[in-house]
C-alpha atoms as a PDB file:
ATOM      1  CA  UNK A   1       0.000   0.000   0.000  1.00  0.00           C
ATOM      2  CA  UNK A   2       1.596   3.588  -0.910  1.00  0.00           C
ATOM      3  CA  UNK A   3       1.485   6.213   1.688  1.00  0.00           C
ATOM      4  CA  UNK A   4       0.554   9.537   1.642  1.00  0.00           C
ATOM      5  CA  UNK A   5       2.874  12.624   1.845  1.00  0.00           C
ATOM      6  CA  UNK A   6       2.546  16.056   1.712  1.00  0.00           C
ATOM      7  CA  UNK A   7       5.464  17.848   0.771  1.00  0.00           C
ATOM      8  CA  UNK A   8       4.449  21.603   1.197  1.00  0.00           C
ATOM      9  CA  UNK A   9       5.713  24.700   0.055  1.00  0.00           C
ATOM     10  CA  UNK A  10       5.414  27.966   1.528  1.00  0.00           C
ATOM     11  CA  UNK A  11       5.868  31.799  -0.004  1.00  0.00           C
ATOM     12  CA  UNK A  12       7.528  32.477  -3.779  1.00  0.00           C
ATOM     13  CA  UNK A  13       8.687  29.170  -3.400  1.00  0.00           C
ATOM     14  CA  UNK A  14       6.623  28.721  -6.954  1.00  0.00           C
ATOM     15  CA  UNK A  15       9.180  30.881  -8.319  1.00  0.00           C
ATOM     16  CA  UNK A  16      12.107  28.840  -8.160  1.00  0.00           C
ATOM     17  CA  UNK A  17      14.822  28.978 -10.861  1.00  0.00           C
ATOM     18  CA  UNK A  18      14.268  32.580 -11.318  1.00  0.00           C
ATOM     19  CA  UNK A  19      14.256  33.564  -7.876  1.00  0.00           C
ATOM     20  CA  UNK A  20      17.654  33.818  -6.691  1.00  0.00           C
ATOM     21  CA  UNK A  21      19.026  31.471  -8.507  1.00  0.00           C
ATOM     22  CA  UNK A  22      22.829  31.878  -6.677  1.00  0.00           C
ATOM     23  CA  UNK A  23      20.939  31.338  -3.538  1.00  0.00           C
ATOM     24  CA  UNK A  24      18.037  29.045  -4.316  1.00  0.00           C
ATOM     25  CA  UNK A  25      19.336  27.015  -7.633  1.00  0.00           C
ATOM     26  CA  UNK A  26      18.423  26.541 -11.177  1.00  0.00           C
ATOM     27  CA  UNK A  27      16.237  23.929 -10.608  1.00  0.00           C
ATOM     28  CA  UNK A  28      12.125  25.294 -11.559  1.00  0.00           C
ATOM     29  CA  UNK A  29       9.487  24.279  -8.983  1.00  0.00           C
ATOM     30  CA  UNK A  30       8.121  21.669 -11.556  1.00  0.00           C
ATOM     31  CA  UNK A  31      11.325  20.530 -11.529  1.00  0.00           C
ATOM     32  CA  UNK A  32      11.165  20.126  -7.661  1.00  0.00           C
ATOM     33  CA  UNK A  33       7.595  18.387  -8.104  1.00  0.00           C
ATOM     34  CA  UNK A  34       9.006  16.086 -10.692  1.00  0.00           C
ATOM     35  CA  UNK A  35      12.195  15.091  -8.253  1.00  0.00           C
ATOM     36  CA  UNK A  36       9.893  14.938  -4.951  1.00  0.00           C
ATOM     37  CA  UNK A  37       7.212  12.819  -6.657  1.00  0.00           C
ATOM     38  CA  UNK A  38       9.700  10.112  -8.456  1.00  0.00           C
ATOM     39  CA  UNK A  39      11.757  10.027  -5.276  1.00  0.00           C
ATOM     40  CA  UNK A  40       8.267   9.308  -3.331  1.00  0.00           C
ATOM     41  CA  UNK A  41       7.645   6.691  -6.033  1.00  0.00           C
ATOM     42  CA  UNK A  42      10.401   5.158  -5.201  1.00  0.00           C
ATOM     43  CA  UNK A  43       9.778   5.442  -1.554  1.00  0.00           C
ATOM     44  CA  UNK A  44       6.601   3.969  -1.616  1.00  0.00           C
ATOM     45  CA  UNK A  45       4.800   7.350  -1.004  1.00  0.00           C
ATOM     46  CA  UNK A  46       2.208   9.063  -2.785  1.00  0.00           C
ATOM     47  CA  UNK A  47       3.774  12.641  -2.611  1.00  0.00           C
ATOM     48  CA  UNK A  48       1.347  15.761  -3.113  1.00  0.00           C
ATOM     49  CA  UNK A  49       3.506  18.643  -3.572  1.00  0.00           C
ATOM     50  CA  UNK A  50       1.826  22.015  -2.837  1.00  0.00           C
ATOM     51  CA  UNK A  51       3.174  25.616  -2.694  1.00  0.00           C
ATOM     52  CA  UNK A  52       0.770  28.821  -1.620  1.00  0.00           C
ATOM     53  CA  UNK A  53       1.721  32.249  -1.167  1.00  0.00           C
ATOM     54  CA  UNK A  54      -1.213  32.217   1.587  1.00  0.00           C
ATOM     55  CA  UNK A  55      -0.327  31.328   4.807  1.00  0.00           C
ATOM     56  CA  UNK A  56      -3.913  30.679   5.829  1.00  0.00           C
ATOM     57  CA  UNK A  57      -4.035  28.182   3.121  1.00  0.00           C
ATOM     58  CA  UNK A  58      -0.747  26.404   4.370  1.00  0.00           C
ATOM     59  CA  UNK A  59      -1.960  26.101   8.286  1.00  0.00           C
ATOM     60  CA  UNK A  60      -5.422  24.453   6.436  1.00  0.00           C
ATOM     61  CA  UNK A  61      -2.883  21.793   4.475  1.00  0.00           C
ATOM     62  CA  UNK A  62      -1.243  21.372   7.735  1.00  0.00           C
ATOM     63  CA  UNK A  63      -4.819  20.470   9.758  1.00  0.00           C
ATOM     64  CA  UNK A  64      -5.436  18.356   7.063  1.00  0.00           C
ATOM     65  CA  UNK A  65      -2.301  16.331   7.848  1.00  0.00           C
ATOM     66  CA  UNK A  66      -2.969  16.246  11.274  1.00  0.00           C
ATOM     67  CA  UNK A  67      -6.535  14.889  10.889  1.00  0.00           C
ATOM     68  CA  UNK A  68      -5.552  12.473   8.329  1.00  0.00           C
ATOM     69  CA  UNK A  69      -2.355  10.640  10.089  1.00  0.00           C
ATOM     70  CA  UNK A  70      -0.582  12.403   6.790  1.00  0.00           C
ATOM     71  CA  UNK A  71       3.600  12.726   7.321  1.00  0.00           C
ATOM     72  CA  UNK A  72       4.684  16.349   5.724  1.00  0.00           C
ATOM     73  CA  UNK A  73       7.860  17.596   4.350  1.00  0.00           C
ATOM     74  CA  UNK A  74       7.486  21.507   5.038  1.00  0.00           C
ATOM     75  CA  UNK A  75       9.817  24.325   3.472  1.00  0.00           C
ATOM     76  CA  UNK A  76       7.514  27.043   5.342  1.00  0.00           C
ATOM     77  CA  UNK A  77       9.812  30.219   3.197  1.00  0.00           C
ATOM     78  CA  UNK A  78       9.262  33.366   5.332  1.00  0.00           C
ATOM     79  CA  UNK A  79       6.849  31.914   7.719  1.00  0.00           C
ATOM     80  CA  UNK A  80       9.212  30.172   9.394  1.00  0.00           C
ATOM     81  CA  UNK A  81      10.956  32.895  11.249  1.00  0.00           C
ATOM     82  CA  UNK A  82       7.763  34.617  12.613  1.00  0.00           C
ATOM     83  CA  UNK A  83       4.253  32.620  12.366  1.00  0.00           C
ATOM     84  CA  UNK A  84       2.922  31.079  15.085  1.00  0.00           C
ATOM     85  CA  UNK A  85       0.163  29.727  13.630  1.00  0.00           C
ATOM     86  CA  UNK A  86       1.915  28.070  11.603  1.00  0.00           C
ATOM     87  CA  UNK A  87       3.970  26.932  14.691  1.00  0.00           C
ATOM     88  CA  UNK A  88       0.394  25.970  16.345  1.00  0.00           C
ATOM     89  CA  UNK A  89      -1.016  24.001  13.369  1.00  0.00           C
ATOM     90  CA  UNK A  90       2.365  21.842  12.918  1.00  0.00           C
ATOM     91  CA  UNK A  91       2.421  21.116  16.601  1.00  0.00           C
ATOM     92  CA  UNK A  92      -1.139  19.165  15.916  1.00  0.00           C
ATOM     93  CA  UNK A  93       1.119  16.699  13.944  1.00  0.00           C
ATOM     94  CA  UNK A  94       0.241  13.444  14.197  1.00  0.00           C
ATOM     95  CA  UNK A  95       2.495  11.911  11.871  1.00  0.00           C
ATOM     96  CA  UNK A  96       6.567  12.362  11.350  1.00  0.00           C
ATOM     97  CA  UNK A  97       6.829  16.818  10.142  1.00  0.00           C
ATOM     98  CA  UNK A  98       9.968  17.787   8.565  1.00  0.00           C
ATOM     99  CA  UNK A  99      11.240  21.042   8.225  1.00  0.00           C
ATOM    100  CA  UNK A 100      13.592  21.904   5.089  1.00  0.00           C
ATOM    101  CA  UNK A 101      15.448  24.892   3.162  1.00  0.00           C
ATOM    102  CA  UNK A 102      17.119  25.259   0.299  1.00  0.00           C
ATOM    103  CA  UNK A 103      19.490  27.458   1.654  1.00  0.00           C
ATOM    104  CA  UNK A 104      21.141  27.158   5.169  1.00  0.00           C
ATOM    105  CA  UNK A 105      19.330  30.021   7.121  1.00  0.00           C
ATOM    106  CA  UNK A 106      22.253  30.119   9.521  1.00  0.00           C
ATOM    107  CA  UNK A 107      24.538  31.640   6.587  1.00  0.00           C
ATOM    108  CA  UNK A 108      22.429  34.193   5.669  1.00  0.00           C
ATOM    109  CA  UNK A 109      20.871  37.266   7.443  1.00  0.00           C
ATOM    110  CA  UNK A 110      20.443  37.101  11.160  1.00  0.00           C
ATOM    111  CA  UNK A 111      16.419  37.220  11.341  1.00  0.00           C
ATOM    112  CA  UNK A 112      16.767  33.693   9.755  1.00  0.00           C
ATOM    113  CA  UNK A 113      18.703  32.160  11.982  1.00  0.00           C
ATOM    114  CA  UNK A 114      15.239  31.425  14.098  1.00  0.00           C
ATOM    115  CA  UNK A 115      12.731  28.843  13.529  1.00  0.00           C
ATOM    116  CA  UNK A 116       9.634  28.910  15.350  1.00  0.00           C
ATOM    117  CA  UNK A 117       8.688  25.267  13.248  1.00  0.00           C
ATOM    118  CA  UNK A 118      12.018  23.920  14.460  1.00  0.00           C
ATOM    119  CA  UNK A 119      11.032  22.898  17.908  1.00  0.00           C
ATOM    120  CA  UNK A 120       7.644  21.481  17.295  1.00  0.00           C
ATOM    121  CA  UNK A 121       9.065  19.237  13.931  1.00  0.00           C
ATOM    122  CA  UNK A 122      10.749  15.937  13.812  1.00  0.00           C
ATOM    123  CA  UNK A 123      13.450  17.651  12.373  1.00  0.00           C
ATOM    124  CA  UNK A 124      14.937  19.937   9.936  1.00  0.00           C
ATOM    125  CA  UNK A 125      17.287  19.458   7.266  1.00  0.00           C
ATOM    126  CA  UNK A 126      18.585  22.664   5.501  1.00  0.00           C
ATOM    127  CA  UNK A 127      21.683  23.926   2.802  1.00  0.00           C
ATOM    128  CA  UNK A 128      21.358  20.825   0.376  1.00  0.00           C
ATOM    129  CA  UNK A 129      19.877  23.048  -2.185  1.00  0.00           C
ATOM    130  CA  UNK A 130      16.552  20.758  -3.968  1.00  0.00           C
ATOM    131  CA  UNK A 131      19.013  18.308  -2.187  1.00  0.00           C
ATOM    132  CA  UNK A 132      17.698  19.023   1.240  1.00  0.00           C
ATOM    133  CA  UNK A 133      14.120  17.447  -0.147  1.00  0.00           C
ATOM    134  CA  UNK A 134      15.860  14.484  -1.281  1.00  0.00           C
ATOM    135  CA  UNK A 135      16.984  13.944   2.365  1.00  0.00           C
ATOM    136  CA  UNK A 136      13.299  14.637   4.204  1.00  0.00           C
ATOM    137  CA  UNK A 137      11.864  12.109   1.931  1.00  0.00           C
ATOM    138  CA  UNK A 138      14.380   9.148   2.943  1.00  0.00           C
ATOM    139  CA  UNK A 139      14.061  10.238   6.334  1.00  0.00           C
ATOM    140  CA  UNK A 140      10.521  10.060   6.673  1.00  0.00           C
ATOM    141  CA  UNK A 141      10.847   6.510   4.691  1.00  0.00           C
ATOM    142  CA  UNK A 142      13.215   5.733   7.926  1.00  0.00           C
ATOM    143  CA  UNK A 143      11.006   7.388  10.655  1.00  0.00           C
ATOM    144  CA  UNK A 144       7.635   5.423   9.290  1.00  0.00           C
ATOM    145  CA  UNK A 145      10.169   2.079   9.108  1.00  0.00           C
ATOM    146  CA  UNK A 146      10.885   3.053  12.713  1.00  0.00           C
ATOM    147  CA  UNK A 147       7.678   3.252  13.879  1.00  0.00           C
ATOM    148  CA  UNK A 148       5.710   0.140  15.781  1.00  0.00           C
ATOM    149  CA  UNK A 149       2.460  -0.880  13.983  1.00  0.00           C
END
């Protein structure tokens, strides 16, 4: 049976490959989709990979992860240094959350060296470029292994 997973993408995240690219890559965010969902494939997960600019939108993706048992690979983008309701709605996790950047916050500017999803996730996994959703998926494949039942 394949597994769910959301893999979900917060603010001008759907701009990848333009945006940044000496910061954030070259690779598009279909290009992303494409490497999350063939990974998942491979995984044995049925990946859903979302991105919203709307950060109302993003806390109702994480509820429904919560309600349905769902694990989630999260890159929240801005969000992550400052919204507690995001913070709130991934603490209702009821399956493996994993936080992950692009970019390593802690080389960059000093407002994102905080995460207020860091302490309420699994874990986080950040600086591997498209890389660092690579690694969230086969960790989640070993935290669900890991798991009893």
């Amino acid at each position: 049976m394949t597994r769910r997973v959301f893999v979900l993408n917060g603010p001008n995240l759907g701009r990848l490959g333009s945006r940044e690219p000496d910061v954030y890559g070259a690779t598009t965010y279909a290009g992303l989709v494409e490497v999350c969902q063939a990974l998942g494939q491979d995984l044995g997960f049925d990946v859903w990979v979302r991105e919203t600019n709307d950060e109302g939108e993003l806390i109702g993706w994480l509820h429904e992860a919560a309600d349905g048992r769902i694990p989630v690979v999260i890159n929240p983008g801005a969000f992550t240094h400052y919204s507690y309701a995001m913070r709130d709605a991934a603490a209702q996790r009821t399956a493996p959350l994993i936080e992950v950047h692009i970019s390593n916050p802690y080389a960059r500017e000093q407002f994102r060296h905080t995460s207020v999803i860091a302490p309420v996730a699994t874990g986080t996994i950040a600086g591997f470029g498209i890389g660092s959703y690579r690694l969230a998926l086969h960790a989640l494949a070993d935290q669900l292994t890991d798991q009893p039942g």
